[in-house]
Protein backbone atom coordinates (compact mmCIF):
# COMPACT_ATOMS: atom_id res chain seq x y z
CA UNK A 1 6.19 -14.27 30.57
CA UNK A 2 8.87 -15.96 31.42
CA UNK A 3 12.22 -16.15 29.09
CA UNK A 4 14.67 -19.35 28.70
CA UNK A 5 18.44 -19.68 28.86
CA UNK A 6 21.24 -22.19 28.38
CA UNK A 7 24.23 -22.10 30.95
CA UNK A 8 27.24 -22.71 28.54
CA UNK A 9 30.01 -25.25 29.63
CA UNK A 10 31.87 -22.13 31.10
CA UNK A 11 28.84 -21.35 33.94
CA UNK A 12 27.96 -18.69 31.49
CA UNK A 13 24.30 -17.99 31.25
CA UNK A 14 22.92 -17.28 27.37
CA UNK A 15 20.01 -16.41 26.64
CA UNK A 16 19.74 -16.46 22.95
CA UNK A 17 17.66 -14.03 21.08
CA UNK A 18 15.57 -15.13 17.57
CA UNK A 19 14.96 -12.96 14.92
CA UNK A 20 10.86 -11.14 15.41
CA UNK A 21 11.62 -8.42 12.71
CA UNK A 22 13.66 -7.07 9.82
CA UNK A 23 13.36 -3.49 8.50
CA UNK A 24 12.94 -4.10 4.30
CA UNK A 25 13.11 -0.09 4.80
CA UNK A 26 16.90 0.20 5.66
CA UNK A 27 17.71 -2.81 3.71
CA UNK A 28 20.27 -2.76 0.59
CA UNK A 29 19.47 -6.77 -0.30
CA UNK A 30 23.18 -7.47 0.29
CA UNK A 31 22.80 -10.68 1.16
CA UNK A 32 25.54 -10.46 3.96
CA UNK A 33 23.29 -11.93 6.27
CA UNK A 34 22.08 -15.33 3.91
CA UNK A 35 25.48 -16.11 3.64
CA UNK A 36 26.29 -16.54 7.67
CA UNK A 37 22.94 -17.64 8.02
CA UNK A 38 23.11 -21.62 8.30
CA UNK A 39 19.79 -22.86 9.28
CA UNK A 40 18.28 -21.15 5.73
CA UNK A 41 16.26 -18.60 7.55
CA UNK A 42 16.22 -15.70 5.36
CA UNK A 43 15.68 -15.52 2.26
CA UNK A 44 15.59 -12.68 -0.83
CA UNK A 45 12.97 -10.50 -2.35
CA UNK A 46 12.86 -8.31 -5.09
CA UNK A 47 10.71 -4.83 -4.27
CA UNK A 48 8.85 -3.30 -6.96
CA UNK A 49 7.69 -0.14 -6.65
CA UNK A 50 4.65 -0.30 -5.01
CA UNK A 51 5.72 -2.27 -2.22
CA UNK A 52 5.09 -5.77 -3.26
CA UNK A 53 7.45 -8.68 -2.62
CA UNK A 54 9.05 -10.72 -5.73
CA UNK A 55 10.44 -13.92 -5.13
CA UNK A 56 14.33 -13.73 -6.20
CA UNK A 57 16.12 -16.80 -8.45
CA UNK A 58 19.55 -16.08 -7.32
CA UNK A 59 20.28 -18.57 -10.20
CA UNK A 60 18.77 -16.32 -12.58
CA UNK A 61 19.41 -13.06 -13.09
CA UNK A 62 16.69 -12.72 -15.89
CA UNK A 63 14.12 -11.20 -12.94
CA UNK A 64 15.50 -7.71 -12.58
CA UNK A 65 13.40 -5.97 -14.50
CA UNK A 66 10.82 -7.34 -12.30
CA UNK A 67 11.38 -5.22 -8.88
CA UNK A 68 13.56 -1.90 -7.88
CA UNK A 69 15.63 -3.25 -5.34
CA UNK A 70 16.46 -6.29 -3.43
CA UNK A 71 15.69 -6.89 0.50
CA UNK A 72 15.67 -10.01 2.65
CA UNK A 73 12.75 -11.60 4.20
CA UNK A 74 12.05 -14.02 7.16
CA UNK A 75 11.63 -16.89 4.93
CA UNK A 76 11.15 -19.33 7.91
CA UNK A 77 11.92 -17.84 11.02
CA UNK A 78 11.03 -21.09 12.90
CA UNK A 79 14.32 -22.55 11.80
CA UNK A 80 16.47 -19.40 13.78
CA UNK A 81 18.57 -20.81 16.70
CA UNK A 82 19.25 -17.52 18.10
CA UNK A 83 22.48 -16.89 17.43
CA UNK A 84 22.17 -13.16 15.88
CA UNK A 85 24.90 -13.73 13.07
CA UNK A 86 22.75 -11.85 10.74
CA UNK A 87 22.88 -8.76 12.61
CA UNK A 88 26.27 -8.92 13.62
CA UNK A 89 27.38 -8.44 9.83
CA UNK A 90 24.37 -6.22 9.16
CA UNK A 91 25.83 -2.81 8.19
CA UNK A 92 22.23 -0.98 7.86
CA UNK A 93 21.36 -2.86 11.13
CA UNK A 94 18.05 -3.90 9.70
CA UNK A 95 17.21 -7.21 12.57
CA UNK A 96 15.29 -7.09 15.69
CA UNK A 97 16.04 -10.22 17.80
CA UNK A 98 13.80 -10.78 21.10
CA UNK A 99 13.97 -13.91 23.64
CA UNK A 100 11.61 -16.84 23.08
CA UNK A 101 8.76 -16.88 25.67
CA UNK A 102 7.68 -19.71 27.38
């Protein structure tokens, strides 16, 4: 299948990559990622111990007794643009970007 690009105003050609995965295995729950994230893909979890996925209140922090740890999640990976700022301040390196097919 065929990839697209964009040629940027400098003749550049881009060809942006969206986020397809995230490793909740390597994640810390940081949250470096939600915070250069502007189109309000990701989003944070709790993990409890047997694996399962607790939705996080960042306004409350009431929950922890809920989970073990915090990880993100691809809350709505339909908003990504492609831009890969979440991996670029990623210290675990925890995203897999690919190239939309069309």
């Amino acid at each position: 299948m065929a990839t697209f690009s964009v040629t940027l105003p400098s003749g550049e050609i881009w060809t942006p990559k969206f986020v397809s995965k995230l490793n909740q295995e390597t994640c810390i729950g940081c949250a470096r990622c939600v915070k250069v994230c502007a189109n309000n893909v990701l989003a944070l979890a709790g993990m409890t111990e047997d694996g399962d996925l607790v939705v996080v209140d960042p306004e409350n922090d009431d929950d922890d007794d809920e989970y073990e740890r915090k990880v993100m999640t691809i809350g709505h990976q339909a908003n990504c643009i492609g831009c890969q700022a979440c991996s670029k301040v990623c210290p675990k390196k925890c995203y897999t970007h690919a190239p939309a097919e069309v």
